[in-house]
Each structure stands twice: as C-alpha cells, then as structure tokens.
Protein backbone atom coordinates (compact mmCIF):
# COMPACT_ATOMS: atom_id res chain seq x y z
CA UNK A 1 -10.24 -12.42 -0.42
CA UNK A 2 -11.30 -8.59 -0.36
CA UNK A 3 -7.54 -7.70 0.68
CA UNK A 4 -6.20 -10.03 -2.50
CA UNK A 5 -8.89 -8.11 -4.61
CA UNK A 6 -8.11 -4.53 -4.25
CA UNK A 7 -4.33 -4.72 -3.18
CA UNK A 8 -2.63 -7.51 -5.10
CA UNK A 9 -5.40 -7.59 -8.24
CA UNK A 10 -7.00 -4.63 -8.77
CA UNK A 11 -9.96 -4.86 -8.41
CA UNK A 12 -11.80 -2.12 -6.08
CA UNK A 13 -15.34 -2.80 -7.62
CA UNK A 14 -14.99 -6.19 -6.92
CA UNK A 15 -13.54 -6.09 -3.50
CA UNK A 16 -16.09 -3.59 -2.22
CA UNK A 17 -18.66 -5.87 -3.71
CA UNK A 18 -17.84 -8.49 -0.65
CA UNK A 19 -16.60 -6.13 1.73
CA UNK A 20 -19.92 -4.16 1.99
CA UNK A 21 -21.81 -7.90 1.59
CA UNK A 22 -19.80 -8.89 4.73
CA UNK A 23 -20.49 -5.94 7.00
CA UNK A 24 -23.19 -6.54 8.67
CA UNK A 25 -21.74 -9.90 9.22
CA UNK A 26 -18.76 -8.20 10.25
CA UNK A 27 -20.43 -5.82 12.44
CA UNK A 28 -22.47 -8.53 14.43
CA UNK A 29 -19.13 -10.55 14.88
CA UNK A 30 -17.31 -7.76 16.54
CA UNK A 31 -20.61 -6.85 18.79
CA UNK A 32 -20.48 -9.95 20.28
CA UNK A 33 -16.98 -10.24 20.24
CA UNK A 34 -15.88 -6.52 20.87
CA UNK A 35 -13.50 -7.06 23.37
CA UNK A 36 -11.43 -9.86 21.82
CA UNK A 37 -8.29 -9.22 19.93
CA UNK A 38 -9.86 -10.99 16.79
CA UNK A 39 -13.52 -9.32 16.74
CA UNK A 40 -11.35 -6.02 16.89
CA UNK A 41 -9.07 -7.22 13.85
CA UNK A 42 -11.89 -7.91 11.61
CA UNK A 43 -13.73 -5.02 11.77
CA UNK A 44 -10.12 -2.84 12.07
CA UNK A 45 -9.58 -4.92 8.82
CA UNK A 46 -13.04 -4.25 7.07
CA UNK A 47 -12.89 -0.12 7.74
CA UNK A 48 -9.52 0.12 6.80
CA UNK A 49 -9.78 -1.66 3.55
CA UNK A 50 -13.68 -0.11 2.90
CA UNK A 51 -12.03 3.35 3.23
CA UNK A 52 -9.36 2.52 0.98
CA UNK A 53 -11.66 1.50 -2.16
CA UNK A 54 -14.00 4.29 -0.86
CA UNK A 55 -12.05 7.27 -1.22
CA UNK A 56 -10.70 6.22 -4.85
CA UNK A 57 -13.72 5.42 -6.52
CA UNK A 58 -16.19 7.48 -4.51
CA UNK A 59 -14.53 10.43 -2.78
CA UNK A 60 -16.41 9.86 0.22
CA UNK A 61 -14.60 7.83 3.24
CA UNK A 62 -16.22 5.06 5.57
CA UNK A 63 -18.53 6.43 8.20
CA UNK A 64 -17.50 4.36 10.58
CA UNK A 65 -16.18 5.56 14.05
CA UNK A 66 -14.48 3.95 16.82
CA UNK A 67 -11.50 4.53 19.66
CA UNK A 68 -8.50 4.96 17.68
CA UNK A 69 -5.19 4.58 19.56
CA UNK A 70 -3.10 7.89 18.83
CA UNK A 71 0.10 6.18 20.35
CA UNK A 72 1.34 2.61 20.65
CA UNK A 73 5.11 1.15 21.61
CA UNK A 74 4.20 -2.14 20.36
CA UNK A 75 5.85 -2.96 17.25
CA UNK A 76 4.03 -6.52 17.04
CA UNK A 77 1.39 -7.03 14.44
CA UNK A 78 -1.39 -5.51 16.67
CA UNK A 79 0.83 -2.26 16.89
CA UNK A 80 1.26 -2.15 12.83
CA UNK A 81 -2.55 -2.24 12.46
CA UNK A 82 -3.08 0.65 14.87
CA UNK A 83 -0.40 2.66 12.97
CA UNK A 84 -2.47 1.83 9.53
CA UNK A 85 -5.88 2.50 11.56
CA UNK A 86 -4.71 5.82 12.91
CA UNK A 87 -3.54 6.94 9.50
CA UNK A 88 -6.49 6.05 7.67
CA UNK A 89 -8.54 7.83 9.92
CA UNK A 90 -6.92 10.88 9.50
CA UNK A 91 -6.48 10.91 5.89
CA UNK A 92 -10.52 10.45 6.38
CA UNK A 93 -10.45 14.06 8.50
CA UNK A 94 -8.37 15.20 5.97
CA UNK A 95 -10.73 14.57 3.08
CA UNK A 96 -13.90 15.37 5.12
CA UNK A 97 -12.41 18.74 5.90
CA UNK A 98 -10.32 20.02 3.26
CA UNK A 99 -11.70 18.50 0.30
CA UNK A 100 -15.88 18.95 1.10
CA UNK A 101 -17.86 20.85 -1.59
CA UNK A 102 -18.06 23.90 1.03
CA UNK A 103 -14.21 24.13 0.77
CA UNK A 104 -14.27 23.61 -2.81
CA UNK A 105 -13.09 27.55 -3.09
CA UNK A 106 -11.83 28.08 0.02
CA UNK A 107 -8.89 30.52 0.69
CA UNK A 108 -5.33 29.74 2.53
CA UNK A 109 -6.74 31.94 5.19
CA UNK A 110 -9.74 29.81 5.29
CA UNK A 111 -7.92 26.65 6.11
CA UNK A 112 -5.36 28.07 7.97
CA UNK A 113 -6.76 26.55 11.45
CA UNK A 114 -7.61 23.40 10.00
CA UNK A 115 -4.06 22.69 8.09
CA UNK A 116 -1.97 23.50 11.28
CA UNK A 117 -3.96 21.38 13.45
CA UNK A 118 -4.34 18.19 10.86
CA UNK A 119 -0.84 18.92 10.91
CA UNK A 120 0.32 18.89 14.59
CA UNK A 121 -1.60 15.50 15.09
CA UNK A 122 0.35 13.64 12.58
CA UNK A 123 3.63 15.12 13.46
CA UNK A 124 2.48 14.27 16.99
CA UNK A 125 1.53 10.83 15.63
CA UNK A 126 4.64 10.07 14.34
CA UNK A 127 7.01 11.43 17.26
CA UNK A 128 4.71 9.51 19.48
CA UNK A 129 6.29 5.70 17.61
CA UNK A 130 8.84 3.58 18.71
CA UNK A 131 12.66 4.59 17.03
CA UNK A 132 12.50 1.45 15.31
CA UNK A 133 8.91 2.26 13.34
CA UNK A 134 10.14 5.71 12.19
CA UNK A 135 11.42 6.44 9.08
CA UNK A 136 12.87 9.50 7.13
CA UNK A 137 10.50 12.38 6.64
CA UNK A 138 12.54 14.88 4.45
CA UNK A 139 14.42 14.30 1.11
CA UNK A 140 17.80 15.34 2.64
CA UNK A 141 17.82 12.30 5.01
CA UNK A 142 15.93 9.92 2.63
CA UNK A 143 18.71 10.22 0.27
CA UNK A 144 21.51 9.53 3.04
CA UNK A 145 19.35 6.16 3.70
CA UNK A 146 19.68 2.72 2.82
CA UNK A 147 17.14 2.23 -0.30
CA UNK A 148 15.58 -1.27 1.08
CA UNK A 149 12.52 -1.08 3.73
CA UNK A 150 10.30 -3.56 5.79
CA UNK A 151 7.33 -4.11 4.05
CA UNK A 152 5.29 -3.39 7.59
CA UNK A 153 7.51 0.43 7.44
CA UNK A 154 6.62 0.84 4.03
CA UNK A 155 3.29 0.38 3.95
CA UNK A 156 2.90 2.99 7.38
CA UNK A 157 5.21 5.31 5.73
CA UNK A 158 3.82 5.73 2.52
CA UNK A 159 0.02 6.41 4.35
CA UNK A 160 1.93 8.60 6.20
CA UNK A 161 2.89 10.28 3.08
CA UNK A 162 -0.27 10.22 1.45
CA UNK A 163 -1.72 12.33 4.69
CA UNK A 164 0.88 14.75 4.48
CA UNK A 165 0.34 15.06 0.91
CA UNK A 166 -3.35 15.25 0.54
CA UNK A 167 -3.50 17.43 3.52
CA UNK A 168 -1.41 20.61 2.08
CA UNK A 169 -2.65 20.28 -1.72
CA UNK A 170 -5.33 22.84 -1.39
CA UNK A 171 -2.73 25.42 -0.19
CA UNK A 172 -0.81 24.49 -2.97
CA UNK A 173 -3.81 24.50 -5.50
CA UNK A 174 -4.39 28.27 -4.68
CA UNK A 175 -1.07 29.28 -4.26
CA UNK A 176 -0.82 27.93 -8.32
CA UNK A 177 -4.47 28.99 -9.08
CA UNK A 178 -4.94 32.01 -7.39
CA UNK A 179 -5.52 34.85 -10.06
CA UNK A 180 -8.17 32.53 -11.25
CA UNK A 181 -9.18 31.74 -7.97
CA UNK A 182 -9.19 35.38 -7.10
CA UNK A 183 -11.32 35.98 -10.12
CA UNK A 184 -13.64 33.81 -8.63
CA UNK A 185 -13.77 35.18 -5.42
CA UNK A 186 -12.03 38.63 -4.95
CA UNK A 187 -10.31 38.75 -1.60
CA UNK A 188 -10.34 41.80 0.29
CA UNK A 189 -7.49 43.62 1.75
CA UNK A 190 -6.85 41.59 4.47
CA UNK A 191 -7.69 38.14 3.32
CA UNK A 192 -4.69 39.60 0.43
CA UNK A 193 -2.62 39.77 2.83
CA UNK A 194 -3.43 36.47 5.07
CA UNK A 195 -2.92 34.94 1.87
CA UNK A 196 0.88 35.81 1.55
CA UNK A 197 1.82 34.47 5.35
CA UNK A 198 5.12 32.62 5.02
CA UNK A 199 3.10 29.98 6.24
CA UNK A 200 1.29 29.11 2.84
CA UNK A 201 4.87 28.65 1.04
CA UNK A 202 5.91 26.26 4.03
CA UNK A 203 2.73 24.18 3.41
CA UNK A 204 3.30 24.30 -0.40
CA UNK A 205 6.99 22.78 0.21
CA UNK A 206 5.14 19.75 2.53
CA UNK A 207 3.46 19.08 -0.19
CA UNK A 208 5.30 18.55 -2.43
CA UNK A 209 7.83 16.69 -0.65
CA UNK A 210 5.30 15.08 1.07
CA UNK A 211 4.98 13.68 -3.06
CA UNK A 212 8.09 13.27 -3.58
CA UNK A 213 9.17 11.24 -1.02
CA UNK A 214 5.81 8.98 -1.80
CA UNK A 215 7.18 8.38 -5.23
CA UNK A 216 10.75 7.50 -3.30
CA UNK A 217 8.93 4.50 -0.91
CA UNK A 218 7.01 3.28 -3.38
CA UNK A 219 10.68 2.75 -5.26
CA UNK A 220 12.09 1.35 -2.20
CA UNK A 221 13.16 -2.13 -2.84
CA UNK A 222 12.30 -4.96 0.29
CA UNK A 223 15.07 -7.17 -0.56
CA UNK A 224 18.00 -6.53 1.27
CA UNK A 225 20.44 -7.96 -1.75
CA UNK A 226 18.60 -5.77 -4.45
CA UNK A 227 17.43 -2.01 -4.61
CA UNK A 228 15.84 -2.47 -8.10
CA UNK A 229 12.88 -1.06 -8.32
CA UNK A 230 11.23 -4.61 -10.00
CA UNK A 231 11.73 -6.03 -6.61
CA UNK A 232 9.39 -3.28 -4.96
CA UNK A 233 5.92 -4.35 -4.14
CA UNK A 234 3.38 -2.09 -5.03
CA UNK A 235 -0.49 -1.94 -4.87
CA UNK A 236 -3.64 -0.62 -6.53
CA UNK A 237 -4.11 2.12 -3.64
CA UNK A 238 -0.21 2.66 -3.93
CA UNK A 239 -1.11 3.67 -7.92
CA UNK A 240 -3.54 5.57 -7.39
CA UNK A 241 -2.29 7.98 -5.29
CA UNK A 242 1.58 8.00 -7.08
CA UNK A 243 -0.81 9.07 -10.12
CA UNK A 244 -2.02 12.25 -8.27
CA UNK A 245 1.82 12.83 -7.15
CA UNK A 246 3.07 12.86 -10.51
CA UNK A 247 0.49 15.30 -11.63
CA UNK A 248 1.36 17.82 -8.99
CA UNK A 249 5.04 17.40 -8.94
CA UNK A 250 5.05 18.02 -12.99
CA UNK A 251 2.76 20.94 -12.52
CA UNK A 252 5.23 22.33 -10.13
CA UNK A 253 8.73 21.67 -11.58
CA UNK A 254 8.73 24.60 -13.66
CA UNK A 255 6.55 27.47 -11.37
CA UNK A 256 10.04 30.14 -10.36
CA UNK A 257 8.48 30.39 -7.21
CA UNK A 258 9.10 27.08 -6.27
CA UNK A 259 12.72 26.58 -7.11
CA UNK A 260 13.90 26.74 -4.16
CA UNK A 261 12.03 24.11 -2.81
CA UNK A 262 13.49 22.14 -5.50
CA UNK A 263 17.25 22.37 -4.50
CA UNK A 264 17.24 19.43 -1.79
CA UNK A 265 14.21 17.33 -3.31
CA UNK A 266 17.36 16.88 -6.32
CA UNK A 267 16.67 15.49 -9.78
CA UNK A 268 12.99 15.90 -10.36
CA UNK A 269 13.16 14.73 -13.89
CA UNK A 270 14.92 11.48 -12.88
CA UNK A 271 11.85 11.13 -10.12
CA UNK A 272 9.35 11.57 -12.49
CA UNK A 273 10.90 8.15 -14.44
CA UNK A 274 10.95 6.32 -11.46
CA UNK A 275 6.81 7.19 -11.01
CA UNK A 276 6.66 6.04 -14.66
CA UNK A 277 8.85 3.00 -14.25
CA UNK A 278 6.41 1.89 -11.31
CA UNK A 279 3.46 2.05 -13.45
CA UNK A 280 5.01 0.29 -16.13
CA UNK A 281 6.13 -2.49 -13.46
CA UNK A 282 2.53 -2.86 -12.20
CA UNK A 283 2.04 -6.50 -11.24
CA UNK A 284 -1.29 -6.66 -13.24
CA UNK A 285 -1.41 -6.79 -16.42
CA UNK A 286 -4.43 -3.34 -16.82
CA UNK A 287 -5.52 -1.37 -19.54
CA UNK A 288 -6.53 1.29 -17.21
CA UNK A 289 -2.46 1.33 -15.82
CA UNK A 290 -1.88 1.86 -19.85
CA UNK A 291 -4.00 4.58 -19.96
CA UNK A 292 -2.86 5.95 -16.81
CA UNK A 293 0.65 6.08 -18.01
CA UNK A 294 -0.07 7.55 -21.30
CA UNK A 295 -1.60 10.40 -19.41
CA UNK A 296 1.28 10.97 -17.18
CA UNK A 297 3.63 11.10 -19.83
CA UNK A 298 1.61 13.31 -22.44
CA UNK A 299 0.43 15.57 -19.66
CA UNK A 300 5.02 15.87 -18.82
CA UNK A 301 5.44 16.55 -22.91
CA UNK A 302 2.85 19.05 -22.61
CA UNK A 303 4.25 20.88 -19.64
CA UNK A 304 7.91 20.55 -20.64
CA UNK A 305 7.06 21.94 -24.29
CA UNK A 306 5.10 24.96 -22.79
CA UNK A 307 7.47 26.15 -19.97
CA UNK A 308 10.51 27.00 -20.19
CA UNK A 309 13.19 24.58 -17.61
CA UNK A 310 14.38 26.14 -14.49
CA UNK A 311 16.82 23.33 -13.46
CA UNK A 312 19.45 26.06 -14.91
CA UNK A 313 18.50 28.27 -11.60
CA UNK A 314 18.64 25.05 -9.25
C-alpha cells in the first residue's frame, strides 16, 4: 500500500504515514526472521521506500544501516533489489556528505577527496553488473540506442543517474557561483588555484549529463511497439528529481564555458520539452505538478530572455 502511495499516487505524506507506523513491526519481523529471503525483503523494502519519501520532503535520509551487497550476477528479482538497495544507499552518502550544513560553503578543493571516491564506488558498482543489467552511461551511446527499456533497467538506471547527478552538483554550483561564493569566503592563493584543476570542469560535465541522460530514461518508452513518451511510466520520486534536472540544465545552457560540453549532449532545447512533456503526462491528476510546471517554464522564459543563445557556437 505504501509503494502504491508514494510511487503510483503521490502521496509521500501519506505513505510515510504507514511506513514509519509499520517499522517497528517491520523491524521485529526481520529480527526474528533475519536470515530468510522474505524478512530481508521487507525491511530491504521499508528502507528503500522510507529513504525515498525522506530525502524529498525532509532532506535527511533513513538511518538505517545494514550489509549492502556491492556486487551481484543475479539478474533475478533478489539481484534487482540489491541493485536499488546499493544505489539508495549511496545516494544516502552522497547527501550526508556533500549536501550537510558544514558543506553548505564548501570549496571544489574541499570536496575534492570525497567526489572522486563517491565516484569510483559507483563506477565500480556499475562495472561490477552483469552485461545484460548495464545500460548506456554517456549521451553519445544513448542516442545510438534503442529508445524502449525494461522497466527493472529503468528504474536501476535512472537511481543510477540521480547518484551521479546529485553527487557532482556542488562542483557545479561553485563553478556557476563562485565570485559570489568567493565573496563569501575569499580563497587564498592556493585554494585559487585547486579550484581551477581540470578536474572541477570534468565533474561539472558528469553532472550535467548525469541530468541529461535522467531526463532521456525517464522518456524511454517500455513498450517495445511504441517509443512515445505517453507510454513511459513515471513516478512521484521520478518528478521530483527531473524537476531539479531541469533547473540545472536551463541554468547551464547558456554559461560559454560550458559549450563544449553541450556539443554531444545535442538539442538541449528539444530536451527541455521532453522534461516538460513528462510533467504534463503525470499519471495523477496534481495541482502541485501544475505548479511545478509553471515554474519550469517561467524560470526557461526568464533565462532565455536574459541571456543571450549560444547554440550559434555549438
């Protein structure tokens, strides 16, 4: 009922309502039954989808902690809920990490350490999956793929995404922010020139095709005979974080720096219409999705009016 709540409904308040009702319920089930495949489903089940409604409408992740497995072969249903538990937990070290108050004005230079090694373990993550899980990680080989998906890859690829994403938007914050940022906090000499490693524009370009290619799965059709958009499933989580993708891929689409990052992510404006089409496509029927939209779209107007295009350059 939780899952039905928050992914097919929307409705996070709700569904954490009975989830947090049910844990100690949960956690007394898989105590006793701890080493049978079902007590480990449920509570898998129960942190996964807690940490889900969690880090939208709180900002702070489950607490919970348990043996997550970094590597599986098995593609079966026990291996798919493994792949969503692993990614899940990272995106938690990723928030916990990156995005406490202490690093609310850190420097590139200050995360430097923590961004390359959030960063090895998923790309060790993912090279450590079966051929047939993987997916397409850049846009140059997404756009030479067939646009329908499993739902099972689709779900694992856009968490995947969402890690990737979430974990280099700092780096890309400053690297946008950082006279103002610098303002704030005036770097000396050498934390200057830290801050202009080649590194910082590589993490920049993860990001944001880290958000691109999230707005290109959640496009990705699941019927075989279709690649219309209406026929891709999409849910509240899904929204939430296409919302923050949109944001940051307008914000970026017109910074000179950036350009070429832009030549083989290819039309950005036609993206951005997708994103929009998906919110207008929302299964539920939400005045908050309105709202949400109307955002997006005045926050594009805005941007487009005040900056001048560089698709002329790309």
């Amino acid at each position: 009922m939780a899952y039905c709540l928050l992914y097919f409904w929307a409705r996070p308040f709700h569904a954490l309502g009975l989830v947090q009702s049910l844990d100690p319920v949960i956690r007394t089930f898989s105590m006793r039954n701890g080493d049978e495949s079902l007590g480990r489903l449920y509570y898998r089940l129960h942190y996964i989808i807690e940490c889900d409604i969690l880090t939208e409408v709180d900002g702070i992740p489950s607490d919970k902690t348990f043996e997550v497995l970094a590597k599986t072969n098995d593609e079966s249903m026990s291996g798919f809920l493994e792949s969503h538990l692993w990614l899940r937990s990272h995106l938690n070290k990723v928030l916990q990490y990156l995005y406490s108050t202490s690093k609310a004005y850190a420097q590139p230079h200050e995360l430097a350490d923590l961004v390359c090694n959030l960063s090895a373990d998923l790309r060790g993550w993912f090279q450590s999956q079966p051929l047939g899980a993987q997916f397409a990680r850049d846009a140059t080989a997404f756009s030479m793929s067939v646009p329908t998906m499993p739902l099972r890859k689709r779900e694992i690829a856009l968490r995947y995404f969402a890690c990737a994403f979430l974990l280099h938007r700092p780096v890309l914050y400053f690297f946008l922010h950082k006279d103002m940022e610098y303002t704030v906090r005036p770097p000396d000499t050498q934390a200057l020139r830290s801050d202009q490693a080649p590194w910082i524009l590589e993490s920049c370009r993860d990001c944001i095709e880290g958000a691109t290619l999230f707005v290109h799965f959640s496009c990705i059709s699941m019927d075989s005979q279709s690649s219309k958009m209406e026929r891709a499933y999409r849910s509240w989580c899904d929204i939430q974080l296409l919302f923050a993708a949109y944001l940051v891929l307008v914000q970026v689409k017109s910074v000179p720096a950036l350009v070429p990052i832009f030549r083989v992510l290819g039309d950005m404006e036609n993206l951005l219409d997708q994103a929009e089409r998906m919110f207008e496509l929302f299964p539920v029927d939400s005045l908050k999705i309105r709202k949400s939209l109307e955002v997006l779209r005045s926050q594009r107007q805005n941007l487009d009016a005040a900056s001048p295009s560089l698709y002329s350059y790309i």
